[in-house]
PDB file of N, CA and C in Angstrom:
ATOM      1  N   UNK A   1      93.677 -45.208 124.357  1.00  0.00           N
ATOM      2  CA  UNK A   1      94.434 -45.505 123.161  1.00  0.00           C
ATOM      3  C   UNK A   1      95.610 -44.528 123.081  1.00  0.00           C
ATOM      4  N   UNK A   2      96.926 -45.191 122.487  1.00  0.00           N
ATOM      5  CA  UNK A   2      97.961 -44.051 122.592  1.00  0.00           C
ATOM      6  C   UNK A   2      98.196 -43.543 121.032  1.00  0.00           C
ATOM      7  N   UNK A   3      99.083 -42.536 120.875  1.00  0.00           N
ATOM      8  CA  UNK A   3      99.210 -41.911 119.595  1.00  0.00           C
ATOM      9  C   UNK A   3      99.196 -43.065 118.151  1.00  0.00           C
ATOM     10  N   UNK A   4     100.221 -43.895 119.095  1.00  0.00           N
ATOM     11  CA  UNK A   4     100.798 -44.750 117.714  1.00  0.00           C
ATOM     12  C   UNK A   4      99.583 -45.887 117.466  1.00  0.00           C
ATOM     13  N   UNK A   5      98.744 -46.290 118.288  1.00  0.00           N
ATOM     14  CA  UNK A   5      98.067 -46.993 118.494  1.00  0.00           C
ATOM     15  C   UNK A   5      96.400 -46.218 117.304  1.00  0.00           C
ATOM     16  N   UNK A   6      96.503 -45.343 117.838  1.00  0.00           N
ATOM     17  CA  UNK A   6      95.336 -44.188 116.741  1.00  0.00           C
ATOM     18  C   UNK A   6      95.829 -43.912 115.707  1.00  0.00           C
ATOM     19  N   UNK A   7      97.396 -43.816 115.215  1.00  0.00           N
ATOM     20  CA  UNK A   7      97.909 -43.861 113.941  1.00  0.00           C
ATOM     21  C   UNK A   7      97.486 -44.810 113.101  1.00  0.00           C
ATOM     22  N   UNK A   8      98.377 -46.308 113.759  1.00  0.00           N
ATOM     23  CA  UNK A   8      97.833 -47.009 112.834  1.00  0.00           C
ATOM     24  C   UNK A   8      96.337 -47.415 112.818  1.00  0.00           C
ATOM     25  N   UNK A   9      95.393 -47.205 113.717  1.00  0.00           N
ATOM     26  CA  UNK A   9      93.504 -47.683 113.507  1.00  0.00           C
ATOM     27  C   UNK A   9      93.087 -46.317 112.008  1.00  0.00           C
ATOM     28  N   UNK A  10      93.903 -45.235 112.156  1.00  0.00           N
ATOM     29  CA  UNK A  10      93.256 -44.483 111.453  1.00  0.00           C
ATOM     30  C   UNK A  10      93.921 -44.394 110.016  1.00  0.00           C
ATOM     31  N   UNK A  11      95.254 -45.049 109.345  1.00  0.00           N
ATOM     32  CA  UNK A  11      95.734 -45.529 108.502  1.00  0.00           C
ATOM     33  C   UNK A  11      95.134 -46.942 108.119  1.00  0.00           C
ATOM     34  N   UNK A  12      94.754 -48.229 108.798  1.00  0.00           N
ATOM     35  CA  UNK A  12      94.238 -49.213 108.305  1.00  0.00           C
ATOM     36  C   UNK A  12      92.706 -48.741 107.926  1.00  0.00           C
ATOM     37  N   UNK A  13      91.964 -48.164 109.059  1.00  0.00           N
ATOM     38  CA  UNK A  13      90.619 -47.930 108.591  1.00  0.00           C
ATOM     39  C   UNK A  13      90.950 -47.008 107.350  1.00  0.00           C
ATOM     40  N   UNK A  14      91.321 -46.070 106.983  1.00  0.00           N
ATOM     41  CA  UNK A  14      91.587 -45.598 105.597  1.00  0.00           C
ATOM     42  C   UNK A  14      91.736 -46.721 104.660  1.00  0.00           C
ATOM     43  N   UNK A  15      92.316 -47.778 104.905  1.00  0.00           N
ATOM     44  CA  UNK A  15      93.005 -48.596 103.856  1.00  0.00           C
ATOM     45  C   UNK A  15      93.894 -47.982 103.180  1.00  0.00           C
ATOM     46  N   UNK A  16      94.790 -47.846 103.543  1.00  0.00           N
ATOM     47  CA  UNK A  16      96.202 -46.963 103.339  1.00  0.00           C
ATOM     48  C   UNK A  16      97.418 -47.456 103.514  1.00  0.00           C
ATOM     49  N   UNK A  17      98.339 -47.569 102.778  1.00  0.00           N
ATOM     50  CA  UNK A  17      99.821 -48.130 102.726  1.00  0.00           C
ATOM     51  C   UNK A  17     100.411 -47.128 103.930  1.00  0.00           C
ATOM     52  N   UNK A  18     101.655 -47.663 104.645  1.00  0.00           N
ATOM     53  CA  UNK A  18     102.233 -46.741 105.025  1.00  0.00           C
ATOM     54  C   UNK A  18     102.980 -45.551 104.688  1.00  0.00           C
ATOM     55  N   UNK A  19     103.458 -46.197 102.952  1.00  0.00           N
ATOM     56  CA  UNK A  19     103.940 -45.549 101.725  1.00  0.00           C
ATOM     57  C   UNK A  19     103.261 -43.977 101.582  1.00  0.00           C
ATOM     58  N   UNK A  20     102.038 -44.620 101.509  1.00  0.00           N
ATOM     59  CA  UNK A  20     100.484 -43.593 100.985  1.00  0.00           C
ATOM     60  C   UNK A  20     100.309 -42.364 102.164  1.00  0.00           C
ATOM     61  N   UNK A  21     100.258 -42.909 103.217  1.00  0.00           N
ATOM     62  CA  UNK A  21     100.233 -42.279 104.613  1.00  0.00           C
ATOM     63  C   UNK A  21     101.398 -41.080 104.672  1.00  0.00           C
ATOM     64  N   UNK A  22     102.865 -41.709 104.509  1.00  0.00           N
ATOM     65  CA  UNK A  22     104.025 -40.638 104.388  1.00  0.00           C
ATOM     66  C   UNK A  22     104.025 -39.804 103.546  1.00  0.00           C
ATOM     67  N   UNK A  23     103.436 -40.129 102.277  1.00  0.00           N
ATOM     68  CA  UNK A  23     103.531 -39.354 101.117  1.00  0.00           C
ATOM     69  C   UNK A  23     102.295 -37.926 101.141  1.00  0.00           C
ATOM     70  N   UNK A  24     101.240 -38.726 101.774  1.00  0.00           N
ATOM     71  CA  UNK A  24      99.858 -37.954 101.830  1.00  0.00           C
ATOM     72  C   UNK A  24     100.299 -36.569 102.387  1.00  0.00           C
ATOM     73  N   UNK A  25     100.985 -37.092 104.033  1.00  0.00           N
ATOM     74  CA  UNK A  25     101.182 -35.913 104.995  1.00  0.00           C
ATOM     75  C   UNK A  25     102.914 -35.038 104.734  1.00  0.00           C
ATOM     76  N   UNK A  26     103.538 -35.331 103.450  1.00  0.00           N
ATOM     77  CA  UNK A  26     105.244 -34.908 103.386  1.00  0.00           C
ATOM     78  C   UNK A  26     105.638 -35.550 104.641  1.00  0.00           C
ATOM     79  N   UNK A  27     105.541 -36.590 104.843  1.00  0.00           N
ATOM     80  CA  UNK A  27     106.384 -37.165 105.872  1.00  0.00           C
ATOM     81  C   UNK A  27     107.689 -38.607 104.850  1.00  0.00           C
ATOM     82  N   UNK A  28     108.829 -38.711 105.393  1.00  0.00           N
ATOM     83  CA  UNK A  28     109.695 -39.824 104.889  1.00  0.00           C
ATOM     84  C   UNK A  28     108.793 -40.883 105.835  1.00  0.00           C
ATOM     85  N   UNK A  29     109.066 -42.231 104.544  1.00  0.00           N
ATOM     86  CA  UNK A  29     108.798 -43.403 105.068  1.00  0.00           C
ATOM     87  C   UNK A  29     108.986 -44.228 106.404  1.00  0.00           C
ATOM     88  N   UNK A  30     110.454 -44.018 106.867  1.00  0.00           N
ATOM     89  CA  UNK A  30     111.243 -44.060 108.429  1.00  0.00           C
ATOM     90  C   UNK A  30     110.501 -42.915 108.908  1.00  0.00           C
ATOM     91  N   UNK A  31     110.369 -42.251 108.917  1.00  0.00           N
ATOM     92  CA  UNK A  31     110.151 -41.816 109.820  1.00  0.00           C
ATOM     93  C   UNK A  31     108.621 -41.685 110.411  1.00  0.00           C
ATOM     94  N   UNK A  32     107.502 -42.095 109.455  1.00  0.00           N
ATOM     95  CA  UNK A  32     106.364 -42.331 109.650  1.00  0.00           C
ATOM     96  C   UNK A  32     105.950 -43.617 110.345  1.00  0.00           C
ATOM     97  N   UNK A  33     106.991 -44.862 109.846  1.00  0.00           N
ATOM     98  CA  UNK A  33     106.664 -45.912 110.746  1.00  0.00           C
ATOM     99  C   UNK A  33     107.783 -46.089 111.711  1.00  0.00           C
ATOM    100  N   UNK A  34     108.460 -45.110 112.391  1.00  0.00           N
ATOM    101  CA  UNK A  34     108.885 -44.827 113.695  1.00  0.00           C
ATOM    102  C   UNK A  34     107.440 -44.547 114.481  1.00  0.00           C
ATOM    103  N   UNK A  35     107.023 -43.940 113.852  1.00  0.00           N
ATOM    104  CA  UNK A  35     105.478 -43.076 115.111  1.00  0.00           C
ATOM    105  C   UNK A  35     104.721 -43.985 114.995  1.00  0.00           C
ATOM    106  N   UNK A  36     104.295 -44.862 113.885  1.00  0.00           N
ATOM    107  CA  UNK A  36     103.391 -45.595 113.658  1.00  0.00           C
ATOM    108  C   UNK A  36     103.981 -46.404 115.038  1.00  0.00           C
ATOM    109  N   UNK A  37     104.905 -47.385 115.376  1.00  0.00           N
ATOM    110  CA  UNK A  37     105.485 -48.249 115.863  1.00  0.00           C
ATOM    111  C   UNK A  37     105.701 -47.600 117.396  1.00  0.00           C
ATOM    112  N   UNK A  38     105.433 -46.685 117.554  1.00  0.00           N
ATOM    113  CA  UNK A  38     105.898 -46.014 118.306  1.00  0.00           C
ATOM    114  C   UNK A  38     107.387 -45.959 119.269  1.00  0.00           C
ATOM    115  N   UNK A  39     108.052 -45.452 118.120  1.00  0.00           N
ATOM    116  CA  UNK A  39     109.498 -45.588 118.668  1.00  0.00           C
ATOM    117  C   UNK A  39     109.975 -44.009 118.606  1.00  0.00           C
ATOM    118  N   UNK A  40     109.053 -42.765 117.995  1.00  0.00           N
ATOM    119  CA  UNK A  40     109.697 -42.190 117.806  1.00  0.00           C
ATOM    120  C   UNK A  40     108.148 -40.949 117.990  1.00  0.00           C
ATOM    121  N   UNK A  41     108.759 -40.033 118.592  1.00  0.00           N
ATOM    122  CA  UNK A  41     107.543 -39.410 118.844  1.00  0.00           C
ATOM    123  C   UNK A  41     107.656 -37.907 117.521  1.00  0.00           C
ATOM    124  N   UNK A  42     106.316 -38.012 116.926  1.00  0.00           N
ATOM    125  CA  UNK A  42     106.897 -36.707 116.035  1.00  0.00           C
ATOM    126  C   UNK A  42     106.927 -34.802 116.316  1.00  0.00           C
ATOM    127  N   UNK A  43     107.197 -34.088 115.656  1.00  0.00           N
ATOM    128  CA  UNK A  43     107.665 -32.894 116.406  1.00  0.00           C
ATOM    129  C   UNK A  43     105.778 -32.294 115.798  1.00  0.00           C
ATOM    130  N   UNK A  44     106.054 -30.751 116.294  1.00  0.00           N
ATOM    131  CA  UNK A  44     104.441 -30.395 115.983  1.00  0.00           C
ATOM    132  C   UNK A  44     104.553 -30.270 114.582  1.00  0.00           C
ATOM    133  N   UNK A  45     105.422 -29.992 113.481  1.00  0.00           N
ATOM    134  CA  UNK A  45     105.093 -29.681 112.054  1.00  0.00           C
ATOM    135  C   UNK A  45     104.321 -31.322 111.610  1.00  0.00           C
ATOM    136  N   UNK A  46     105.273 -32.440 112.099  1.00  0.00           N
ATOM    137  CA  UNK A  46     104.451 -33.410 111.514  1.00  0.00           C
ATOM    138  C   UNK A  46     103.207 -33.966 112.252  1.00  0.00           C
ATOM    139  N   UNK A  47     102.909 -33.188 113.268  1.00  0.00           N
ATOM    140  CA  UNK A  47     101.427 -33.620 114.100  1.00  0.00           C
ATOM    141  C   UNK A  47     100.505 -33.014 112.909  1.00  0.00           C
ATOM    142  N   UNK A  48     100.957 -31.733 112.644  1.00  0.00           N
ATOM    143  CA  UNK A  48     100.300 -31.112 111.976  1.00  0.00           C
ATOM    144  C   UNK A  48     100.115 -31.551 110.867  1.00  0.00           C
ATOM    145  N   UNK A  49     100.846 -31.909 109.988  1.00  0.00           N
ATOM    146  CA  UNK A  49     100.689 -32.434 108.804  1.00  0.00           C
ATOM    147  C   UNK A  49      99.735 -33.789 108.533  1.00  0.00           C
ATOM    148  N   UNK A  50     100.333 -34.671 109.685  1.00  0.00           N
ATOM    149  CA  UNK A  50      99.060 -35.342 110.017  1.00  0.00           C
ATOM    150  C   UNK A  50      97.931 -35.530 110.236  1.00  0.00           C
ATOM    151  N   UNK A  51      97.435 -34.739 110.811  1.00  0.00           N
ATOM    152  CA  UNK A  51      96.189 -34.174 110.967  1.00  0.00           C
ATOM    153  C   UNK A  51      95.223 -33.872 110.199  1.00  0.00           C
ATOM    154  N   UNK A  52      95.997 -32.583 109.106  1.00  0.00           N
ATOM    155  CA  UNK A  52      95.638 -31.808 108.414  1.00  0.00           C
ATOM    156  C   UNK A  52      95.502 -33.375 107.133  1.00  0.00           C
ATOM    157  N   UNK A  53      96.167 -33.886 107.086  1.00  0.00           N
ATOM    158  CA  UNK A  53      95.967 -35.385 106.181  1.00  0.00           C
ATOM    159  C   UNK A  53      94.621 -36.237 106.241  1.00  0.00           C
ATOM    160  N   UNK A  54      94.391 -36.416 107.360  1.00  0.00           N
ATOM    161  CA  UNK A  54      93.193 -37.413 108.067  1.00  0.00           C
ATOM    162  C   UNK A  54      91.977 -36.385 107.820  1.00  0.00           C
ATOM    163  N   UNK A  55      92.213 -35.040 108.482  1.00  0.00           N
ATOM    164  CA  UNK A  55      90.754 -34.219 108.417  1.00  0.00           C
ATOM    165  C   UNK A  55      90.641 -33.936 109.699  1.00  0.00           C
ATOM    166  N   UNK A  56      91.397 -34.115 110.798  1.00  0.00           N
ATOM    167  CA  UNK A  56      90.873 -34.473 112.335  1.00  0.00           C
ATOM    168  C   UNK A  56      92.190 -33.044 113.045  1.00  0.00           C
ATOM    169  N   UNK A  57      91.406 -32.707 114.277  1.00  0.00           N
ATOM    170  CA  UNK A  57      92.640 -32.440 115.176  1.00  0.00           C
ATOM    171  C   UNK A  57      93.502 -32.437 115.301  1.00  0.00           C
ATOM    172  N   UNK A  58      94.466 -32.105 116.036  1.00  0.00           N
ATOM    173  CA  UNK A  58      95.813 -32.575 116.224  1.00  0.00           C
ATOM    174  C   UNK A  58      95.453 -33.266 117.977  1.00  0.00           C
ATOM    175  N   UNK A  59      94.422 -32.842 118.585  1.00  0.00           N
ATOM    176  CA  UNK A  59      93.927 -33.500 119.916  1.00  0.00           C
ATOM    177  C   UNK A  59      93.635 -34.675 119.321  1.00  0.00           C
ATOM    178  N   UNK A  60      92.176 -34.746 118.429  1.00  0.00           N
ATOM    179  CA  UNK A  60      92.387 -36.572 117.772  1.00  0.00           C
ATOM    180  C   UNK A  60      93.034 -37.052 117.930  1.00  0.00           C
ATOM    181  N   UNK A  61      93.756 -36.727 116.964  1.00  0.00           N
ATOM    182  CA  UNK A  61      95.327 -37.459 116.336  1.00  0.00           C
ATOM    183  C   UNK A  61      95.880 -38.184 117.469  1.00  0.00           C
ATOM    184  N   UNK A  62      96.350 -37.496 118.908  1.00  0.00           N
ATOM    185  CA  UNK A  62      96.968 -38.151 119.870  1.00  0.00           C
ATOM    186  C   UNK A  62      96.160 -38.523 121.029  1.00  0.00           C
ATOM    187  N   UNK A  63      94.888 -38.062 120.490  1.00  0.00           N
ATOM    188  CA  UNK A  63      93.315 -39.255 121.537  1.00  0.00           C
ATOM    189  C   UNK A  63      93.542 -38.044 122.951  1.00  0.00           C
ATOM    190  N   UNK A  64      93.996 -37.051 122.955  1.00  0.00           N
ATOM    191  CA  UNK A  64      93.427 -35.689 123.673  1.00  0.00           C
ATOM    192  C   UNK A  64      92.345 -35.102 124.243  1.00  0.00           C
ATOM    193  N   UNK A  65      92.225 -35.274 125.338  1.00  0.00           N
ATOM    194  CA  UNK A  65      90.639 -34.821 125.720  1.00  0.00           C
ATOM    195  C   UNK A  65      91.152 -33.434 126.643  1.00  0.00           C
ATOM    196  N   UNK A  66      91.026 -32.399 126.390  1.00  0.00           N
ATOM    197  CA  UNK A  66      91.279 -31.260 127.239  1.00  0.00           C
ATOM    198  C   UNK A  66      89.846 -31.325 128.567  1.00  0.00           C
ATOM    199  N   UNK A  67      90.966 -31.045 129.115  1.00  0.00           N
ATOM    200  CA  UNK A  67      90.018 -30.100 130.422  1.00  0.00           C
ATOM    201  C   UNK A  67      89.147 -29.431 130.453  1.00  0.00           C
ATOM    202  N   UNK A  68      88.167 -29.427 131.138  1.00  0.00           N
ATOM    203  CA  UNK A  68      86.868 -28.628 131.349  1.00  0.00           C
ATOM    204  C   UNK A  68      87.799 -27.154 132.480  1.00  0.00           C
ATOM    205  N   UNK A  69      87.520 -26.014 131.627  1.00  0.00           N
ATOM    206  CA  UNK A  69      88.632 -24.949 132.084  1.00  0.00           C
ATOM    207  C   UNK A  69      87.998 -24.235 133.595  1.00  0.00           C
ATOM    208  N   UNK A  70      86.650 -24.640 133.729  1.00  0.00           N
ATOM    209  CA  UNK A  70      86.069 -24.448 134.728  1.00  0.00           C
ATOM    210  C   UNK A  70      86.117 -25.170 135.784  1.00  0.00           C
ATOM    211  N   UNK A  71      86.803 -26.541 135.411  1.00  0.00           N
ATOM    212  CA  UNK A  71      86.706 -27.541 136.829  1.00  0.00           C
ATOM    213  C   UNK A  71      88.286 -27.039 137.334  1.00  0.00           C
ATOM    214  N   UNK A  72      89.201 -26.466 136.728  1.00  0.00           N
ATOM    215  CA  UNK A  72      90.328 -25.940 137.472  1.00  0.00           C
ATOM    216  C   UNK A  72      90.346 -25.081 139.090  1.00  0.00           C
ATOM    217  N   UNK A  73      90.727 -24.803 139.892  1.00  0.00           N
ATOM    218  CA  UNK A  73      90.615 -24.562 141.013  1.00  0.00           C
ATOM    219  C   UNK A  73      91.842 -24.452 141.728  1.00  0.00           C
TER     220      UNK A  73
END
């Protein structure tokens, strides 16, 4: 799943306007359904804000699975 794709599953499963969504995280309306749509990738303050909105990661947020730091070599 890609960012914009986990945006909007985790805005509809909320049952959430996009309105509601921008407002929740201080994000403008354009510019929330740029990412939603994925046309526009956002910088880290609004990953963050996002995040910190939902309850989740900022790895969540963009479906992130880090590395096992031991399988490096």
């Amino acid at each position: 799943m890609t960012f914009h794709e986990n945006l909007l599953r985790l805005r509809t499963t909320a049952h959430l306007t996009q309105q509601q969504t921008a407002d929740g995280a201080g994000l403008s309306l354009r510019g929330y359904q740029n990412y939603e749509r994925g046309l526009r990738e956002p910088n880290l303050s609004a990953l963050v804000a996002l995040a910190d909105f939902y309850g989740i990661s900022v790895d969540e947020l963009i479906c992130h699975t880090p590395k096992d730091p031991s399988s490096r070599t």
